[in-house]
PDB file of N, CA and C in Angstrom:
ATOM      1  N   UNK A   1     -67.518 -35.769 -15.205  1.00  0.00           N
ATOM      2  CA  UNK A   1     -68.147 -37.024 -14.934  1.00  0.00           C
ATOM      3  C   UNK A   1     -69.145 -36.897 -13.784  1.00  0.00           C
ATOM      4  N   UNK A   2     -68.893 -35.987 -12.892  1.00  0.00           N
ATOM      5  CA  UNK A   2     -69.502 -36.147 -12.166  1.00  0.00           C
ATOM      6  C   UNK A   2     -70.795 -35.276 -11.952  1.00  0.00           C
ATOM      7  N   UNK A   3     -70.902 -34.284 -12.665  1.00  0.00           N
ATOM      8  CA  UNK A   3     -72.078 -33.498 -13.341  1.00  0.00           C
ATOM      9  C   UNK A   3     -72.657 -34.387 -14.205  1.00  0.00           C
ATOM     10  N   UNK A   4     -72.176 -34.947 -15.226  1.00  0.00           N
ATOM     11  CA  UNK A   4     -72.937 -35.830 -16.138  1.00  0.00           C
ATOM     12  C   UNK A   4     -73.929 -37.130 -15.049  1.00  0.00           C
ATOM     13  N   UNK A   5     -73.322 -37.561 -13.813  1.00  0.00           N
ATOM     14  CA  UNK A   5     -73.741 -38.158 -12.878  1.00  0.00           C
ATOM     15  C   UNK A   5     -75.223 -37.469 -11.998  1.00  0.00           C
ATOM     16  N   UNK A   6     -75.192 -36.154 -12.154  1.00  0.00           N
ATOM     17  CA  UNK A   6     -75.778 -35.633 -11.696  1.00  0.00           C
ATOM     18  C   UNK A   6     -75.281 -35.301 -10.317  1.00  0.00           C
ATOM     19  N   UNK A   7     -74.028 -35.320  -9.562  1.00  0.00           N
ATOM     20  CA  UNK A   7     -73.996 -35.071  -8.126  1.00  0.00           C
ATOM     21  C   UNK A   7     -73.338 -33.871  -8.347  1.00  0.00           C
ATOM     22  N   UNK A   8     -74.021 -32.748  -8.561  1.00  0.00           N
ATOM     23  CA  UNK A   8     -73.761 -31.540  -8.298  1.00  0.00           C
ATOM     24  C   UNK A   8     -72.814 -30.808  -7.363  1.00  0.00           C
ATOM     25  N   UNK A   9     -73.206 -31.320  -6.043  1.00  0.00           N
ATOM     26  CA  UNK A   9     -72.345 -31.149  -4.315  1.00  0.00           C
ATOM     27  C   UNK A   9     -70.873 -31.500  -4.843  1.00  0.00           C
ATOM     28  N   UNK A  10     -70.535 -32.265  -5.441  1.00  0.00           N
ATOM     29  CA  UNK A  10     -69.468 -33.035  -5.612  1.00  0.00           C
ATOM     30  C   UNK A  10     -68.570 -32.606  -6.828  1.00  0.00           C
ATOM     31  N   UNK A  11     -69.329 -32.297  -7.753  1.00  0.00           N
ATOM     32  CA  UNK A  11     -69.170 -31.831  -9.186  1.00  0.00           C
ATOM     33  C   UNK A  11     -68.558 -30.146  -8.966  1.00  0.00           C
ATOM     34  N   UNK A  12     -69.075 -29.410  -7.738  1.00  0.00           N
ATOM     35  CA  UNK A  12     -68.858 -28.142  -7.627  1.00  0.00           C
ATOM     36  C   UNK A  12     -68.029 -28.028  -6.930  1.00  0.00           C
ATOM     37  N   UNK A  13     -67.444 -28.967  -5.915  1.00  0.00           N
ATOM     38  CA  UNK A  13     -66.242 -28.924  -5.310  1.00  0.00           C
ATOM     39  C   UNK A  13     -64.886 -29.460  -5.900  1.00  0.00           C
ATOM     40  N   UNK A  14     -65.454 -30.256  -7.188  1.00  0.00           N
ATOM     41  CA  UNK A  14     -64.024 -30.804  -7.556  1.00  0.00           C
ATOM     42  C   UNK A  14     -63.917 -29.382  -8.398  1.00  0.00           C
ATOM     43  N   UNK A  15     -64.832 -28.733  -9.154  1.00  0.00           N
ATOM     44  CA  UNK A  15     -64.382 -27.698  -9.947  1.00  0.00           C
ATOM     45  C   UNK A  15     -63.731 -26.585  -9.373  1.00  0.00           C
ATOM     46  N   UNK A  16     -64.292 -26.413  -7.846  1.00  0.00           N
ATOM     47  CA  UNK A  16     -63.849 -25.401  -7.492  1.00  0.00           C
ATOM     48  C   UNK A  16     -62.204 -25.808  -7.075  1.00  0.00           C
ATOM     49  N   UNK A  17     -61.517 -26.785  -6.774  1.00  0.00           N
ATOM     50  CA  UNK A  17     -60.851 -27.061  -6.640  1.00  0.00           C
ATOM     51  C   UNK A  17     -59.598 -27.028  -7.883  1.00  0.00           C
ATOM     52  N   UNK A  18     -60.420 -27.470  -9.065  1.00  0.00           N
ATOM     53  CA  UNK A  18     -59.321 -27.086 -10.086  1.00  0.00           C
ATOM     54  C   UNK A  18     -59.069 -25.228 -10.327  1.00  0.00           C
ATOM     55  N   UNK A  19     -60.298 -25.078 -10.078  1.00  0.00           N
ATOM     56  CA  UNK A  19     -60.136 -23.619 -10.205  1.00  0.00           C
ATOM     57  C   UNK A  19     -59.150 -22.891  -9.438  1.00  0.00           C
ATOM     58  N   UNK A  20     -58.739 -23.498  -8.423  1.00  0.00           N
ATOM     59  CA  UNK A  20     -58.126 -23.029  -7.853  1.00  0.00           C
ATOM     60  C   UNK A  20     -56.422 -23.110  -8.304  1.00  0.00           C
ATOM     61  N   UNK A  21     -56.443 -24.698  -8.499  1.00  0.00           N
ATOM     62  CA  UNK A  21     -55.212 -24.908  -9.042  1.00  0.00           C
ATOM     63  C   UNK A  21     -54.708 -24.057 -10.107  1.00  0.00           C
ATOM     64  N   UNK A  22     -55.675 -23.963 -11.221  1.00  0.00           N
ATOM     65  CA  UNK A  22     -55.455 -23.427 -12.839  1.00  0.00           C
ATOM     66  C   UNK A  22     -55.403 -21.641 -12.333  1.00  0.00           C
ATOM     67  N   UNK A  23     -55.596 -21.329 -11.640  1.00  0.00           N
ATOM     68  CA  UNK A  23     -55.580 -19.852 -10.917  1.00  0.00           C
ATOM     69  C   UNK A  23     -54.181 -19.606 -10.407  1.00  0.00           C
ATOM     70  N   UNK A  24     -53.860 -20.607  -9.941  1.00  0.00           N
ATOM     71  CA  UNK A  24     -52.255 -20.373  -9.186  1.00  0.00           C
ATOM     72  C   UNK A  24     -51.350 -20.429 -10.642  1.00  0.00           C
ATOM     73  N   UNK A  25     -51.172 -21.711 -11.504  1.00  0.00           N
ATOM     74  CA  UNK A  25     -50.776 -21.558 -12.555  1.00  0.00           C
ATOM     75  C   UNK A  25     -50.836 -20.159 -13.689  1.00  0.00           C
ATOM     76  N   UNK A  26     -52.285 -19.827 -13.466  1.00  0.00           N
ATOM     77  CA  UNK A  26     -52.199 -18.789 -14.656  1.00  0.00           C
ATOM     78  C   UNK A  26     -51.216 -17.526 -13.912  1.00  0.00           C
ATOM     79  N   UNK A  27     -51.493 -17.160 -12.694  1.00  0.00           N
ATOM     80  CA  UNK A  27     -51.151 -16.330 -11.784  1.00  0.00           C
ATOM     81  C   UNK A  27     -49.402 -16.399 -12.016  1.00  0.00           C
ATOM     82  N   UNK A  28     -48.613 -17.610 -12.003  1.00  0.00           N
ATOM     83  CA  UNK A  28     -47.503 -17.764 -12.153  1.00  0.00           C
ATOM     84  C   UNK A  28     -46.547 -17.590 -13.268  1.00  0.00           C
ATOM     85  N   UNK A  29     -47.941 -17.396 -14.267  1.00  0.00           N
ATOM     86  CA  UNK A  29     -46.863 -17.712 -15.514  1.00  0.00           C
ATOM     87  C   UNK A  29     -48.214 -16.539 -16.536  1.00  0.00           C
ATOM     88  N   UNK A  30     -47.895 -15.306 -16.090  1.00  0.00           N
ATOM     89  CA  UNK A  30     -49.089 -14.340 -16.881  1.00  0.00           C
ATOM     90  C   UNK A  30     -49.384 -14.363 -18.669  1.00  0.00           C
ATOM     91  N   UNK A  31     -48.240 -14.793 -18.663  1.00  0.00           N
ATOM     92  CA  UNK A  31     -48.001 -14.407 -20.285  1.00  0.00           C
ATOM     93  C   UNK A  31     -48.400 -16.337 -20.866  1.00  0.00           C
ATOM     94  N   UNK A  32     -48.910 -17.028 -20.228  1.00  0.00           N
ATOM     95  CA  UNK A  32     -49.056 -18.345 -21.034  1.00  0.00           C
ATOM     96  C   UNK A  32     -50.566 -18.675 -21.062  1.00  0.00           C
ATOM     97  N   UNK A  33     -50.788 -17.885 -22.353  1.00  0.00           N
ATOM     98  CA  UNK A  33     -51.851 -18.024 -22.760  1.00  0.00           C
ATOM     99  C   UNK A  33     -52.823 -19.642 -22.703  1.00  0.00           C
ATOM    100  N   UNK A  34     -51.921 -20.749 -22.529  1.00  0.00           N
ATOM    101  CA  UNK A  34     -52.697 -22.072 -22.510  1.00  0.00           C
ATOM    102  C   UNK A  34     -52.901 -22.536 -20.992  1.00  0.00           C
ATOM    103  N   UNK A  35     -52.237 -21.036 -20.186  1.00  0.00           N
ATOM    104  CA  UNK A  35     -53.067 -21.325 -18.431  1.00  0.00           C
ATOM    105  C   UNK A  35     -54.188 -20.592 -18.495  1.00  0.00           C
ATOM    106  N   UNK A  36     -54.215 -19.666 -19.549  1.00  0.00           N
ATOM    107  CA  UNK A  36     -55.211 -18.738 -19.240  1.00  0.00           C
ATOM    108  C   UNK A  36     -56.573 -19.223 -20.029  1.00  0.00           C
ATOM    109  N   UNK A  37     -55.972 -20.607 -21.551  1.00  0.00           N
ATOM    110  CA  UNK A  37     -57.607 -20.580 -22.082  1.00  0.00           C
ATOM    111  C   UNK A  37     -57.817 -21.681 -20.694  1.00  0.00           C
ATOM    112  N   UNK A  38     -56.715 -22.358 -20.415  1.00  0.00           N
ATOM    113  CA  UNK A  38     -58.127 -23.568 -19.496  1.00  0.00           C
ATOM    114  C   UNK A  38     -58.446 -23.064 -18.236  1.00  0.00           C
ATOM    115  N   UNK A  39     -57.857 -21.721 -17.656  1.00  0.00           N
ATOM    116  CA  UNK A  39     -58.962 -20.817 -16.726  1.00  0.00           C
ATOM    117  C   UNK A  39     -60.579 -20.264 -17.152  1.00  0.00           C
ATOM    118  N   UNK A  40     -59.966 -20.116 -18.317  1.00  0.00           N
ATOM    119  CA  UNK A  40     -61.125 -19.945 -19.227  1.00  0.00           C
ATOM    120  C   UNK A  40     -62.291 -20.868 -18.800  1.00  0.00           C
ATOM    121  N   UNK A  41     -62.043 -22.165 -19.519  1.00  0.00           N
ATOM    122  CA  UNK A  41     -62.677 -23.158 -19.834  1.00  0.00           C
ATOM    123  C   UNK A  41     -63.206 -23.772 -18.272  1.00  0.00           C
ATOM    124  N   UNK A  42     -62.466 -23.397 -17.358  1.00  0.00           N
ATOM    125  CA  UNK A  42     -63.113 -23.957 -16.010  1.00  0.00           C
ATOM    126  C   UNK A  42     -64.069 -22.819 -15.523  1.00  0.00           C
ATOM    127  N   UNK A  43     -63.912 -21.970 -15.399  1.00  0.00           N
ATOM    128  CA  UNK A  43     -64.923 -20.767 -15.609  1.00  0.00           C
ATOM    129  C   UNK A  43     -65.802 -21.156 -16.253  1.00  0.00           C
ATOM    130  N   UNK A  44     -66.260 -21.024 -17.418  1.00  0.00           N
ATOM    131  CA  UNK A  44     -67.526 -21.562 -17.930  1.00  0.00           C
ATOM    132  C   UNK A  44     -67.490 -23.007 -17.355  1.00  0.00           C
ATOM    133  N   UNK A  45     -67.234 -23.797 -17.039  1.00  0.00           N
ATOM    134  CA  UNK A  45     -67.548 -25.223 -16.479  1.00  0.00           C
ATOM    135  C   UNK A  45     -68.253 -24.983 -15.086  1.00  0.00           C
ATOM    136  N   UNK A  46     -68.081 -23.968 -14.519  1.00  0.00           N
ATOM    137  CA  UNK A  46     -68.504 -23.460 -13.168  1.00  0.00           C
ATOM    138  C   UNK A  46     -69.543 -22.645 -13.318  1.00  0.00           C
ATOM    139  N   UNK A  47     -69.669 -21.995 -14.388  1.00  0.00           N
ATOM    140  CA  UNK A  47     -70.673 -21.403 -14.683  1.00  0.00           C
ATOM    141  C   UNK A  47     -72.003 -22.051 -15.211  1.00  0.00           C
ATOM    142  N   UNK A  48     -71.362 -23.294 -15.692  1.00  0.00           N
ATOM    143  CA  UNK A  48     -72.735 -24.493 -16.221  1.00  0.00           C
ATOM    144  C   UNK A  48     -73.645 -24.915 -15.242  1.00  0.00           C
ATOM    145  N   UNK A  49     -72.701 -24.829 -14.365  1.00  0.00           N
ATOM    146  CA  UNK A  49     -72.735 -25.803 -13.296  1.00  0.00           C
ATOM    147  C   UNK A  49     -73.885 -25.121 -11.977  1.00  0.00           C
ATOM    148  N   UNK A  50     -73.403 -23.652 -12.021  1.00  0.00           N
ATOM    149  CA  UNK A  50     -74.228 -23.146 -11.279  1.00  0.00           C
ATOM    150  C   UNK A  50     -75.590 -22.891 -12.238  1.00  0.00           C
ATOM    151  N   UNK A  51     -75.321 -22.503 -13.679  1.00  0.00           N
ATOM    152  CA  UNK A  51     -76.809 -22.230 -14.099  1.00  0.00           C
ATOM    153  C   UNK A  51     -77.473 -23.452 -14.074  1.00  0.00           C
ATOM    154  N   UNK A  52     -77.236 -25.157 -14.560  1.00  0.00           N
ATOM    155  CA  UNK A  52     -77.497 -26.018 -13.875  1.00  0.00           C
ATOM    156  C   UNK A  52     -78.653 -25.801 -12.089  1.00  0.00           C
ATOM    157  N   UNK A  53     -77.974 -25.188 -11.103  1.00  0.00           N
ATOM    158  CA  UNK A  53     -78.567 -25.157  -9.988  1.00  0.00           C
ATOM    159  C   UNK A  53     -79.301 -23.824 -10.345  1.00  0.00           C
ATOM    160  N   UNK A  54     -80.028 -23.215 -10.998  1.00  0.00           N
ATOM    161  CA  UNK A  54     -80.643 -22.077 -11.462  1.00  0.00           C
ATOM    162  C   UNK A  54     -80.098 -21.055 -10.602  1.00  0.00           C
ATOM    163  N   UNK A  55     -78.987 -21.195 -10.393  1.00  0.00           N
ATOM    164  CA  UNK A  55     -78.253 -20.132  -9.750  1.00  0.00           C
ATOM    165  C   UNK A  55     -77.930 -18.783 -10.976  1.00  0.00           C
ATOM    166  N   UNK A  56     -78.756 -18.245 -11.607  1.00  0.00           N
ATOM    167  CA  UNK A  56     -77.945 -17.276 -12.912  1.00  0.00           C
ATOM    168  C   UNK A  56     -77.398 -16.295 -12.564  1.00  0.00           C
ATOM    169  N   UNK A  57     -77.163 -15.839 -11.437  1.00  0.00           N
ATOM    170  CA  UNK A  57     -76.594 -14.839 -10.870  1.00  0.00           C
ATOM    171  C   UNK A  57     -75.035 -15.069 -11.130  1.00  0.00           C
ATOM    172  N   UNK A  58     -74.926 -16.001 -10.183  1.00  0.00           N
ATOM    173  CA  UNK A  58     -73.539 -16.785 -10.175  1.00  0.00           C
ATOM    174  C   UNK A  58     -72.902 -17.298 -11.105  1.00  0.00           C
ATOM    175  N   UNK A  59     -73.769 -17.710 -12.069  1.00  0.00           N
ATOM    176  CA  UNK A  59     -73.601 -18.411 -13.262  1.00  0.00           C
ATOM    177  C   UNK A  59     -73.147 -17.213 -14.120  1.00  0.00           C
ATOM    178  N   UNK A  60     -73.221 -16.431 -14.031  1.00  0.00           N
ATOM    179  CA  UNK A  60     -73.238 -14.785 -15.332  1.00  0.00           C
ATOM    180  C   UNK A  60     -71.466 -14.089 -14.785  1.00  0.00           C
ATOM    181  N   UNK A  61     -71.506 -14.451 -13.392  1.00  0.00           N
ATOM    182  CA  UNK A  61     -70.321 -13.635 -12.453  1.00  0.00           C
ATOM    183  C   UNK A  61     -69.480 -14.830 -13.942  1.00  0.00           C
ATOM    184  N   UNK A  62     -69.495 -16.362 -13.196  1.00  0.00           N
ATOM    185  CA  UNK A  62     -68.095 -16.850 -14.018  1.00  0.00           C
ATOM    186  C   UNK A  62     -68.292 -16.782 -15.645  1.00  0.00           C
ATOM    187  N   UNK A  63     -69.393 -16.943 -15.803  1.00  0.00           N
ATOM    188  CA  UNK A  63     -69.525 -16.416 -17.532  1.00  0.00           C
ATOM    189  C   UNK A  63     -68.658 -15.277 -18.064  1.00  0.00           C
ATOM    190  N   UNK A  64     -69.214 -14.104 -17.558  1.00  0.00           N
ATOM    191  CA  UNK A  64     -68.872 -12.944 -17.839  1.00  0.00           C
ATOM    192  C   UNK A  64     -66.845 -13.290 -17.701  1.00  0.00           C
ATOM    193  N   UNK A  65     -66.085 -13.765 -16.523  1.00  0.00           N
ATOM    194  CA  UNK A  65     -64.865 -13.666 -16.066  1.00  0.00           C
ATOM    195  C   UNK A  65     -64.185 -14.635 -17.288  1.00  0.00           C
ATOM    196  N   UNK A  66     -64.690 -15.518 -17.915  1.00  0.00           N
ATOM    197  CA  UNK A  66     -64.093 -16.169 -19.147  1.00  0.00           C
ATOM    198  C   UNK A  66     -64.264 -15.556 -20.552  1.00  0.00           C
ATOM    199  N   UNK A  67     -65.825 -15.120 -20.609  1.00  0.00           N
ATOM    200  CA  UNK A  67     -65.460 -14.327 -22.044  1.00  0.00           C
ATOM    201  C   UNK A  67     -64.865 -13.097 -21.841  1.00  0.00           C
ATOM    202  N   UNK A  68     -64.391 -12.625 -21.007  1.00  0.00           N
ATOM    203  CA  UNK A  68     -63.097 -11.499 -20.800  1.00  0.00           C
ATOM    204  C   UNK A  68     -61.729 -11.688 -21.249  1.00  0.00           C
ATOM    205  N   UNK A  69     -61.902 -13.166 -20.658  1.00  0.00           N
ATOM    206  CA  UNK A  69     -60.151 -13.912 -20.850  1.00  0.00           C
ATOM    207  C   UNK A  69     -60.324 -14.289 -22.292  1.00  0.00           C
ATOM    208  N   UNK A  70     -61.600 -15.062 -22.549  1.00  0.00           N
ATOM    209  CA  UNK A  70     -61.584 -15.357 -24.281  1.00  0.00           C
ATOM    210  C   UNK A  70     -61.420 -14.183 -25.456  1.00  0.00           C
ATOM    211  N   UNK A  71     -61.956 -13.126 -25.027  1.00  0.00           N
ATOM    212  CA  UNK A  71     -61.441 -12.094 -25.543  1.00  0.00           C
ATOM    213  C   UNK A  71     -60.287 -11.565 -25.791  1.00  0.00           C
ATOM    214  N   UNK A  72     -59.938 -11.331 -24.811  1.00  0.00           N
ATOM    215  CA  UNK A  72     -57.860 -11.244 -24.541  1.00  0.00           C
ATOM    216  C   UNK A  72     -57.369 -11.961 -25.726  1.00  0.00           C
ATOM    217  N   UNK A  73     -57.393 -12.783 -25.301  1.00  0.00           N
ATOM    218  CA  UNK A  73     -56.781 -14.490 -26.012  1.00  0.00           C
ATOM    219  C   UNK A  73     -57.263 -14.188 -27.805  1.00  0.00           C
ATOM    220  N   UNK A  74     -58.330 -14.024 -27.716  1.00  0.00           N
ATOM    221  CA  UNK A  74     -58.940 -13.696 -29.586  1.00  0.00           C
ATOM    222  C   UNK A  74     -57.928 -12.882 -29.840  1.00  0.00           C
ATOM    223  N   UNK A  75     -58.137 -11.243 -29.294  1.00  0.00           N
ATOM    224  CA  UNK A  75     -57.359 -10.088 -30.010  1.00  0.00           C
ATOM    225  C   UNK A  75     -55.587 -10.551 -29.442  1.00  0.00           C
ATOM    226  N   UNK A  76     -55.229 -11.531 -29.352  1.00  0.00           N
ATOM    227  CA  UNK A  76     -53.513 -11.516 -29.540  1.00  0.00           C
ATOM    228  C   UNK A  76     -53.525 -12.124 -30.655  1.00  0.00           C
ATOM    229  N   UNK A  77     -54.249 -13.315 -31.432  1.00  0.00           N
ATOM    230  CA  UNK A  77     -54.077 -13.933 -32.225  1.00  0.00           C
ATOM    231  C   UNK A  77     -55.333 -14.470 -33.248  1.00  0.00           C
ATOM    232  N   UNK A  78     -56.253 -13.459 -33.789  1.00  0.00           N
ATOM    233  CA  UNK A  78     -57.142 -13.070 -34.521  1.00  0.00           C
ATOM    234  C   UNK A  78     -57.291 -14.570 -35.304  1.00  0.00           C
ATOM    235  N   UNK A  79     -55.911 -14.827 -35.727  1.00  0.00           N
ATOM    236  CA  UNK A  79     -55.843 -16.347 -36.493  1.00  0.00           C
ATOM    237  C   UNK A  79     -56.523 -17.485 -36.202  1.00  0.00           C
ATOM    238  N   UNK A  80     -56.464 -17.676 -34.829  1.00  0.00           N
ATOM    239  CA  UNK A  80     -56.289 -18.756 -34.234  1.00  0.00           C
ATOM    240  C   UNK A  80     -58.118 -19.148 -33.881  1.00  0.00           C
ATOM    241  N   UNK A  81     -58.096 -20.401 -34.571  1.00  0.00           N
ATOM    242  CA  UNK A  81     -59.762 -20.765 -34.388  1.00  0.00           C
ATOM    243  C   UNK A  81     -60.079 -21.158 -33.067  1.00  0.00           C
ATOM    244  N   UNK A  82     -59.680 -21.558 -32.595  1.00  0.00           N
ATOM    245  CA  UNK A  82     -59.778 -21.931 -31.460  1.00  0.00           C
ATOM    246  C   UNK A  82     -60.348 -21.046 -30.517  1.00  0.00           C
ATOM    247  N   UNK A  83     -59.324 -19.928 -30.729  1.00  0.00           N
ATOM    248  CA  UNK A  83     -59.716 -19.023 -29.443  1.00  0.00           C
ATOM    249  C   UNK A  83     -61.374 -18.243 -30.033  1.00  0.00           C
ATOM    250  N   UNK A  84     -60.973 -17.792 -31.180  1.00  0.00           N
ATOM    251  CA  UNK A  84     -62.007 -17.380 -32.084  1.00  0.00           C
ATOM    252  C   UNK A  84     -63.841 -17.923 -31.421  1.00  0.00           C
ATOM    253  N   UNK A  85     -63.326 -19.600 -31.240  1.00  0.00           N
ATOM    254  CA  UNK A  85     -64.685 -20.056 -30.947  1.00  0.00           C
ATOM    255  C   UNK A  85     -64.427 -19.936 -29.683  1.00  0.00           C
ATOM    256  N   UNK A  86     -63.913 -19.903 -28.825  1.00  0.00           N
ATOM    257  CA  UNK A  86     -63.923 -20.049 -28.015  1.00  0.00           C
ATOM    258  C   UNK A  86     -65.158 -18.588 -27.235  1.00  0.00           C
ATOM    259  N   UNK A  87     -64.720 -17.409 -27.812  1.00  0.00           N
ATOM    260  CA  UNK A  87     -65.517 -16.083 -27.737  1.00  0.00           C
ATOM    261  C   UNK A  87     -66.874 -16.046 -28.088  1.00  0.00           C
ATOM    262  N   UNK A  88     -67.365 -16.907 -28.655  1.00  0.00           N
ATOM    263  CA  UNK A  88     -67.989 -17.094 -29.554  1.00  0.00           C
ATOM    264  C   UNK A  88     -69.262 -17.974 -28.452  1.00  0.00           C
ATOM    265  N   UNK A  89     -68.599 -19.157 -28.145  1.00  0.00           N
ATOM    266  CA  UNK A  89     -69.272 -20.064 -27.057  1.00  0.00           C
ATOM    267  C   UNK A  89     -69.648 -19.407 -25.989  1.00  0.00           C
ATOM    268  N   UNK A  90     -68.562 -18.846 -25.103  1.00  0.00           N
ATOM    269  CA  UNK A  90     -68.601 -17.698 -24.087  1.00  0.00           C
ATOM    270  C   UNK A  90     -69.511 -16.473 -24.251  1.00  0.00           C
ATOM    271  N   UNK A  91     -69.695 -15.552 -25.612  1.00  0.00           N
ATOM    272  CA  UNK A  91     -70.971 -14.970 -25.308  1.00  0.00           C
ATOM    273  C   UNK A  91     -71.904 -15.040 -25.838  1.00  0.00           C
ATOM    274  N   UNK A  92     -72.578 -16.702 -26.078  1.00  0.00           N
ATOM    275  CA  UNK A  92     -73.274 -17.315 -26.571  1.00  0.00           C
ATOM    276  C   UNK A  92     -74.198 -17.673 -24.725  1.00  0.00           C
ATOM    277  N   UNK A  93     -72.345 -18.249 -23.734  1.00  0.00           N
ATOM    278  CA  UNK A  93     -73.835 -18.375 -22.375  1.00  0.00           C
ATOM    279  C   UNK A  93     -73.774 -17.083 -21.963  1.00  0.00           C
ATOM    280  N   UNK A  94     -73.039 -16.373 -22.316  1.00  0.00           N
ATOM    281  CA  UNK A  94     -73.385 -14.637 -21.182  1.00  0.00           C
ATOM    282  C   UNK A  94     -74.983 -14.341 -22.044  1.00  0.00           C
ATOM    283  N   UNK A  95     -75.017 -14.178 -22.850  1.00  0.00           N
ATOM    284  CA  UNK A  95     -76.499 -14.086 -23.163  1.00  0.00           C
ATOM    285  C   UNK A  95     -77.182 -14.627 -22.915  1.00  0.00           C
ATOM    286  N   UNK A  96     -77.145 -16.058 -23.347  1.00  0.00           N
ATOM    287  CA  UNK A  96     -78.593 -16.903 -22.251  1.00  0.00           C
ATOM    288  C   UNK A  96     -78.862 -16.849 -21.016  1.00  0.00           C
ATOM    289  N   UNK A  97     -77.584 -16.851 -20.095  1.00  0.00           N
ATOM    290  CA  UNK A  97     -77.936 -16.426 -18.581  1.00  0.00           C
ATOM    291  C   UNK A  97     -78.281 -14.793 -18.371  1.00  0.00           C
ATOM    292  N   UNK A  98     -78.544 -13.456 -19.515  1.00  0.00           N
ATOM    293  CA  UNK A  98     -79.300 -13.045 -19.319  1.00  0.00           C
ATOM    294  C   UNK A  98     -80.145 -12.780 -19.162  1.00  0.00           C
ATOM    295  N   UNK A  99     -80.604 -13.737 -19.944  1.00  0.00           N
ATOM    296  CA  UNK A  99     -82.460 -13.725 -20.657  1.00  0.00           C
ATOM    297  C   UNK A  99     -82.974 -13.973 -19.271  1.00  0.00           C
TER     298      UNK A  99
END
């Protein structure tokens, strides 16, 4: 909401803040793959956020650190669409924040 608002300052501290939370969680519980997609998913949210501030440097660091985890997550369960797209989305921005 608060990116969609446009207050960036604000938008990057609440994220960094979940990030932090969803970090302690995944950290606690290694093997639960549904701490690890929404580490995922805040990772790229942080990564929007900085390419947003044409930061692509920064933006590529958390890119790159989620389609790692989306990867993981694909090859345990090949089945599963979800994760599938999820890899899919992820190095969809690692490429654009190369260009």
């Amino acid at each position: 909401m608060l990116l969609a608002k446009g207050d960036l300052v604000e938008a990057q501290a609440a994220y960094q803040q979940s990030l932090e939370i969803i970090q302690r969680l995944a950290a606690s519980d290694p093997l639960n793959a549904g701490w690890r997609r929404q580490l995922s998913v805040c990772l790229t949210k942080i990564a929007e956020l900085y390419e947003r501030q044409s930061d692509r440097a920064q933006a590529l660091l958390f890119a790159q650190e989620s389609l790692s985890i989306d990867e993981r997550l694909a090859a345990l369960d090949p089945t599963n669409a979800t994760w599938q797209n999820d890899v899919k989305v992820s190095r969809a921005l690692v490429e654009r924040l190369r260009k």
